[in-house]
PDB file of N, CA and C in Angstrom:
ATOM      1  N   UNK A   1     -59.935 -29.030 -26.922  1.00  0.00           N
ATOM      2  CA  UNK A   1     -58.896 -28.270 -27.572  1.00  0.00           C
ATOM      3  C   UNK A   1     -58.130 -29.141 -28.570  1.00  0.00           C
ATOM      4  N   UNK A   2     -58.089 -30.113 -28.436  1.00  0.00           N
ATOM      5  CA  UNK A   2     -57.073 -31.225 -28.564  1.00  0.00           C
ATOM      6  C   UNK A   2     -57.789 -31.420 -30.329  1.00  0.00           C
ATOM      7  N   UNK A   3     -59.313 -31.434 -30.188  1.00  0.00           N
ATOM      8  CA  UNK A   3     -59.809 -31.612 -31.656  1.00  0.00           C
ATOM      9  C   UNK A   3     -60.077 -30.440 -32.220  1.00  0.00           C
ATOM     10  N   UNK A   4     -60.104 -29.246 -31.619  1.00  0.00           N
ATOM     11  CA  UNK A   4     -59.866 -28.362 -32.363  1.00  0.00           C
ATOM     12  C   UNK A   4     -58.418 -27.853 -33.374  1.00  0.00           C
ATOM     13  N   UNK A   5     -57.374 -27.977 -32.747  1.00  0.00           N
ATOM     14  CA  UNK A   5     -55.878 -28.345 -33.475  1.00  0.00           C
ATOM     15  C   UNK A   5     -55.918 -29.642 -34.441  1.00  0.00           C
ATOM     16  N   UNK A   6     -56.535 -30.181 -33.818  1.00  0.00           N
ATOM     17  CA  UNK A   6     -56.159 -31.802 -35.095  1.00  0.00           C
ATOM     18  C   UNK A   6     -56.966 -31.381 -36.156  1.00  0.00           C
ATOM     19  N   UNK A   7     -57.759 -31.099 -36.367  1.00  0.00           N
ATOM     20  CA  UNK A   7     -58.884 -30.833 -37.280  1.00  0.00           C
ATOM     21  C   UNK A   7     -58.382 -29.914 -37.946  1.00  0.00           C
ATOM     22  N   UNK A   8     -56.837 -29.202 -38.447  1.00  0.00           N
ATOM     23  CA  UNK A   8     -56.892 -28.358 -38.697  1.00  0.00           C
ATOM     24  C   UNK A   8     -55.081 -28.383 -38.923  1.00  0.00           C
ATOM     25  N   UNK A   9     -54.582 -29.396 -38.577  1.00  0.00           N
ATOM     26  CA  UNK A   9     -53.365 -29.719 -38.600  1.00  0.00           C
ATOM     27  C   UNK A   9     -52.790 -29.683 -40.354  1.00  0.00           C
ATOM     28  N   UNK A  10     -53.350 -30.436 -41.072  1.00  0.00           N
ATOM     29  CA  UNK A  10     -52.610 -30.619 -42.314  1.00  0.00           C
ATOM     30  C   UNK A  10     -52.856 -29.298 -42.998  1.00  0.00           C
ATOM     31  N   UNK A  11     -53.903 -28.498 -42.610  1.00  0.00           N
ATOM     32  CA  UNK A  11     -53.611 -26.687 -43.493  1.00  0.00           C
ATOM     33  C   UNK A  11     -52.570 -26.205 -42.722  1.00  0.00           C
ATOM     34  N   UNK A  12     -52.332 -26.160 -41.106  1.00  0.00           N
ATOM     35  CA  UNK A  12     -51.533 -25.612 -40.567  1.00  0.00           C
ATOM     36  C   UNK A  12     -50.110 -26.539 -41.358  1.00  0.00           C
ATOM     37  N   UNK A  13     -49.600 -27.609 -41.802  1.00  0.00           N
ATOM     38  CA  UNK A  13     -48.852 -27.879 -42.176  1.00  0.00           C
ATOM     39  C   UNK A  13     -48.120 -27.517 -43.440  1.00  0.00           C
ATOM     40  N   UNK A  14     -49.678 -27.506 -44.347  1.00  0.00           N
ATOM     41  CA  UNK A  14     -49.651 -27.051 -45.907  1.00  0.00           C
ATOM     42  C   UNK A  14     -49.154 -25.532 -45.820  1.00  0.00           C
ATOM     43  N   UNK A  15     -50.017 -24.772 -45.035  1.00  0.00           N
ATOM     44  CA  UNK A  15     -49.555 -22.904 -44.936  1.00  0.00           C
ATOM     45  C   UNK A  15     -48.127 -23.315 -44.613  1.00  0.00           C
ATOM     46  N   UNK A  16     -47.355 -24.128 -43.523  1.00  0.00           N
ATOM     47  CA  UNK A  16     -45.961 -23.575 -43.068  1.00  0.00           C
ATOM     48  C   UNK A  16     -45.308 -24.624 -44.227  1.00  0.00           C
ATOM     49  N   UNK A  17     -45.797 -25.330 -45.016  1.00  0.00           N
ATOM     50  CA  UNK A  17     -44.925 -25.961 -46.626  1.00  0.00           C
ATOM     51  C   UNK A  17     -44.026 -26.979 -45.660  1.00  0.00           C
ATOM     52  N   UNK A  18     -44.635 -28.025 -44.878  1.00  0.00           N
ATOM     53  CA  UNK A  18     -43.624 -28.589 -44.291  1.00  0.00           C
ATOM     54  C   UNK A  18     -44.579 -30.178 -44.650  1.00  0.00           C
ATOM     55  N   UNK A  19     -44.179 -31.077 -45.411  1.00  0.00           N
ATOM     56  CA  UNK A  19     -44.655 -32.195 -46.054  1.00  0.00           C
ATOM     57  C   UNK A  19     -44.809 -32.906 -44.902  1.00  0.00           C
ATOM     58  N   UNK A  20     -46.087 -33.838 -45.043  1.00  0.00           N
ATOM     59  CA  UNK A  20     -46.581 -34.750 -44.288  1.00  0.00           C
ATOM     60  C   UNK A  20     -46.915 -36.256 -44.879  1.00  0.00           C
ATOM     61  N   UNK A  21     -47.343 -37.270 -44.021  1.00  0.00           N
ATOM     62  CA  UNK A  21     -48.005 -37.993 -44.570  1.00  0.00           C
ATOM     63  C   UNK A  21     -48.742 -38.538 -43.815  1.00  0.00           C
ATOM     64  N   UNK A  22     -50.164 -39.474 -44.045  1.00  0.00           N
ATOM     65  CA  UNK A  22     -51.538 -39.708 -43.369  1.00  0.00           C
ATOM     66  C   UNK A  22     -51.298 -41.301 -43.201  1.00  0.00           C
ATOM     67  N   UNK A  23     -51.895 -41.584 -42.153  1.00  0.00           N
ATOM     68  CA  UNK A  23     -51.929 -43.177 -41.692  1.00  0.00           C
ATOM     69  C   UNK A  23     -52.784 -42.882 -40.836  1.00  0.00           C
ATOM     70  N   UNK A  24     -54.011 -44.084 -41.782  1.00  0.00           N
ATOM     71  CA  UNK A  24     -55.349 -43.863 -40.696  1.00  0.00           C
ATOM     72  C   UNK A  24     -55.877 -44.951 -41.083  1.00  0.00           C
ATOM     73  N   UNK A  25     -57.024 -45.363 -40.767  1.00  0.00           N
ATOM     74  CA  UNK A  25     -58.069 -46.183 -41.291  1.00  0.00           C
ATOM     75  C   UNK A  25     -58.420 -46.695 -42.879  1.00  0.00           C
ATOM     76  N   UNK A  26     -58.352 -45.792 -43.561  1.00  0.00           N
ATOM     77  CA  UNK A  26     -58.358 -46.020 -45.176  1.00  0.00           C
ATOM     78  C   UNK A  26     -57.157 -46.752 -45.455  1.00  0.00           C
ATOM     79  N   UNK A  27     -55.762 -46.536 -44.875  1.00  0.00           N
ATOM     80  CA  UNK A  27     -54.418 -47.014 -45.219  1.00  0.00           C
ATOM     81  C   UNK A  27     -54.143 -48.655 -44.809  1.00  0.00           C
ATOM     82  N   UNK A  28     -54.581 -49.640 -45.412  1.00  0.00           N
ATOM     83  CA  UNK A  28     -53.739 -50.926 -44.847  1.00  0.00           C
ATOM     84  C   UNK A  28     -52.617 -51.416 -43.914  1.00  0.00           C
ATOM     85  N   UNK A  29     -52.841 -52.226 -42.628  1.00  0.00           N
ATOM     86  CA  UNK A  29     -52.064 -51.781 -41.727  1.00  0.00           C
ATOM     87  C   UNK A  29     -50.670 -52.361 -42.530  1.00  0.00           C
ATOM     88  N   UNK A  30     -50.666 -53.073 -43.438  1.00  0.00           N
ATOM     89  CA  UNK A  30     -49.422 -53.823 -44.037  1.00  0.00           C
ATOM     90  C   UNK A  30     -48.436 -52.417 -44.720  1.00  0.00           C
ATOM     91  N   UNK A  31     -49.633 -51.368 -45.280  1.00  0.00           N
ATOM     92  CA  UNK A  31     -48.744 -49.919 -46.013  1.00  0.00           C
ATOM     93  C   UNK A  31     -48.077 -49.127 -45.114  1.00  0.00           C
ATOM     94  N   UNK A  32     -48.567 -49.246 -43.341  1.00  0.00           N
ATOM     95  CA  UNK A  32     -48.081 -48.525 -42.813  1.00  0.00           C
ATOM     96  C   UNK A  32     -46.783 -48.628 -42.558  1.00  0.00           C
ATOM     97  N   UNK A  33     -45.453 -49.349 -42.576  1.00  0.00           N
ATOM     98  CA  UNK A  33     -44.538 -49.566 -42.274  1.00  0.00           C
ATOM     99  C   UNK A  33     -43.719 -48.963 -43.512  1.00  0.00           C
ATOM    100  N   UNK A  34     -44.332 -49.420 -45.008  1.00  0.00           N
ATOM    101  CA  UNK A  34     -43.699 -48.402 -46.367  1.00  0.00           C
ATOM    102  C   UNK A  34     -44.021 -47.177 -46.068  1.00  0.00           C
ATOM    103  N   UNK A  35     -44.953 -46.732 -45.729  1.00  0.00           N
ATOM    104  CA  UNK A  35     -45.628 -45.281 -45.935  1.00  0.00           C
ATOM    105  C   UNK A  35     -44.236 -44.366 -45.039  1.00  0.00           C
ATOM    106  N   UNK A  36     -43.971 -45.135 -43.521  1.00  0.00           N
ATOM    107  CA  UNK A  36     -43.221 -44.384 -42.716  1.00  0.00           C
ATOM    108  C   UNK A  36     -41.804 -45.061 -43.133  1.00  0.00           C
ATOM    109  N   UNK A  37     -41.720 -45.848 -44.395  1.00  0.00           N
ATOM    110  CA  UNK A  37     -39.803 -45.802 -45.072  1.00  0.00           C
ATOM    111  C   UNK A  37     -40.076 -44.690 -46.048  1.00  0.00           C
ATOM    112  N   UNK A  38     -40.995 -44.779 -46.652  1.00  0.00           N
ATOM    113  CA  UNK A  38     -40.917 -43.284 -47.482  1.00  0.00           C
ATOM    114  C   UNK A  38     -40.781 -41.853 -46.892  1.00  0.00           C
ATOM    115  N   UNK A  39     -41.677 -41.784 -45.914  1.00  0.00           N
ATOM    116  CA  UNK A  39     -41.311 -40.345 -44.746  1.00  0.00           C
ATOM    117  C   UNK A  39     -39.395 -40.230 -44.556  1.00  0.00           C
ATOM    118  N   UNK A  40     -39.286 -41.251 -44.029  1.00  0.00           N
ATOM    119  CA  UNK A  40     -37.589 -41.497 -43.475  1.00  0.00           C
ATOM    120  C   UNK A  40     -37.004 -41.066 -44.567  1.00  0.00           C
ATOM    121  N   UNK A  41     -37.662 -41.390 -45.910  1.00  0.00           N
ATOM    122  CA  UNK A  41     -36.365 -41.341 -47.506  1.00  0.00           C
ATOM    123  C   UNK A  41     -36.670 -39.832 -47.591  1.00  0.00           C
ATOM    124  N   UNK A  42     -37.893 -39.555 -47.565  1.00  0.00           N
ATOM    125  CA  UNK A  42     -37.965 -37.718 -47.872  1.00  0.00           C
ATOM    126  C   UNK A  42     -37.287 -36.948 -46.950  1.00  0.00           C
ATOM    127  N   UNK A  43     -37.240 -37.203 -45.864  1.00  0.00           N
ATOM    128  CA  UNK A  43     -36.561 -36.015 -44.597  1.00  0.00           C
ATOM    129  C   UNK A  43     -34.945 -36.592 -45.077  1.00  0.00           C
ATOM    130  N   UNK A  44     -34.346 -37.609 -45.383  1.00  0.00           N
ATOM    131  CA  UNK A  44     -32.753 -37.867 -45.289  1.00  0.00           C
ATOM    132  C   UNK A  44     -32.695 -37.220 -46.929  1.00  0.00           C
ATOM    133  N   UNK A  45     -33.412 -37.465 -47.852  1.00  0.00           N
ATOM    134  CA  UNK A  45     -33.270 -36.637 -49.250  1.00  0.00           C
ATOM    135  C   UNK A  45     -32.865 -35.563 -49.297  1.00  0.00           C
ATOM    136  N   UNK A  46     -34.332 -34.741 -48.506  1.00  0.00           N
ATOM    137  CA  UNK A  46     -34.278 -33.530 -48.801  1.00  0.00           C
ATOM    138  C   UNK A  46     -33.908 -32.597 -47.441  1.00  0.00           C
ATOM    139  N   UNK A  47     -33.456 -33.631 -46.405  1.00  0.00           N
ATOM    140  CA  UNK A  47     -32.805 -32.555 -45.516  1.00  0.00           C
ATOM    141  C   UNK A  47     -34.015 -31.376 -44.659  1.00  0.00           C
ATOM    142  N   UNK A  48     -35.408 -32.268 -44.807  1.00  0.00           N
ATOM    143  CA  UNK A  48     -36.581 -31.136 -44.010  1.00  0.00           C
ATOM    144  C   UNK A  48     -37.240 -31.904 -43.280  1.00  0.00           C
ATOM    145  N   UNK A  49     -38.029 -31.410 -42.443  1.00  0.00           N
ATOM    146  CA  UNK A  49     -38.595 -31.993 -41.696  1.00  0.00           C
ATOM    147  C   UNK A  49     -39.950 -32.781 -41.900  1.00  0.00           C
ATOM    148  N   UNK A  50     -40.601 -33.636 -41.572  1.00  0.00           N
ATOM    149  CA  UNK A  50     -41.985 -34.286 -42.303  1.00  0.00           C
ATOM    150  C   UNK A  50     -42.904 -34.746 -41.251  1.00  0.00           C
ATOM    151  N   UNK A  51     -43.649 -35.027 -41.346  1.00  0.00           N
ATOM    152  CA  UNK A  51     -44.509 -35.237 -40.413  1.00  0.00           C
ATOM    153  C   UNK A  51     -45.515 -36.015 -40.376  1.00  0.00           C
ATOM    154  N   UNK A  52     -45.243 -37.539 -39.800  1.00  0.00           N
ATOM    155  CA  UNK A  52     -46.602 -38.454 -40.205  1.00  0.00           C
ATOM    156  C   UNK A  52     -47.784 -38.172 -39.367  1.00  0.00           C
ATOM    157  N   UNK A  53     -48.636 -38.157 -39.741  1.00  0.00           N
ATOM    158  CA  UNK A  53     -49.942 -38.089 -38.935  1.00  0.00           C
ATOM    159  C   UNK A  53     -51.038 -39.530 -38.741  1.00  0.00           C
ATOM    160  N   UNK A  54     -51.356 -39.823 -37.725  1.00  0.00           N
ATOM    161  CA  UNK A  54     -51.408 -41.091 -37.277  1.00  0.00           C
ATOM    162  C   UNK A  54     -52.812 -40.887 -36.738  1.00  0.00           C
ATOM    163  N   UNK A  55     -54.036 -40.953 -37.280  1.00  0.00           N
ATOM    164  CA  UNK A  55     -55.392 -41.298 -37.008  1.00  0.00           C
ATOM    165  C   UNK A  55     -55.670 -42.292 -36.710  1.00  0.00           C
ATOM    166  N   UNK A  56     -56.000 -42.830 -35.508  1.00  0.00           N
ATOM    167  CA  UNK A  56     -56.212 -43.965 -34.492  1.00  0.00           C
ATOM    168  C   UNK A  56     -57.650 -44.513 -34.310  1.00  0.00           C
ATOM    169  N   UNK A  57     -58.267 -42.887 -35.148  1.00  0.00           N
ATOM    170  CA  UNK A  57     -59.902 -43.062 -34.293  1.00  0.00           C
ATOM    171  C   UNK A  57     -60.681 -43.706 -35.813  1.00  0.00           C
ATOM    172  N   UNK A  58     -60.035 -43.534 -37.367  1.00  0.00           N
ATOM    173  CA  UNK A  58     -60.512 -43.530 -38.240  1.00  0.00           C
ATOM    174  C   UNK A  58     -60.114 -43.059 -39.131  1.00  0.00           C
ATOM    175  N   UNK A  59     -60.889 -42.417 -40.150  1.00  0.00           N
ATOM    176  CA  UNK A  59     -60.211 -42.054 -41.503  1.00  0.00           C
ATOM    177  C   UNK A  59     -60.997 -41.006 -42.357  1.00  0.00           C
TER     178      UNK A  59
END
């Protein structure tokens, strides 16, 4: 079940217009710490909610 929802998470995000961002395997582990100050600057900006997504298995 668990990969049926993940697999399917960032349209379910895109349809409800609620911004995300990806940290996985392709991303340098050195970007991951900017990637999630930029998340922090968009939700205190704009006052919405965001959502990092954190791929563990790959990319």
């Amino acid at each position: 079940m668990i990969h049926t929802v993940s697999e399917r998470v960032e349209a379910i995000l895109d349809a409800a217009g609620v911004r995300w961002f990806q940290l996985d395997a392709r991303t340098p582990v050195e970007a991951w710490a900017p990637e999630i100050k930029r998340a922090w600057t968009y939700s205190r900006t704009t006052h919405r909610p965001v959502f990092t997504l954190v791929n563990l298995m790959g990319g």
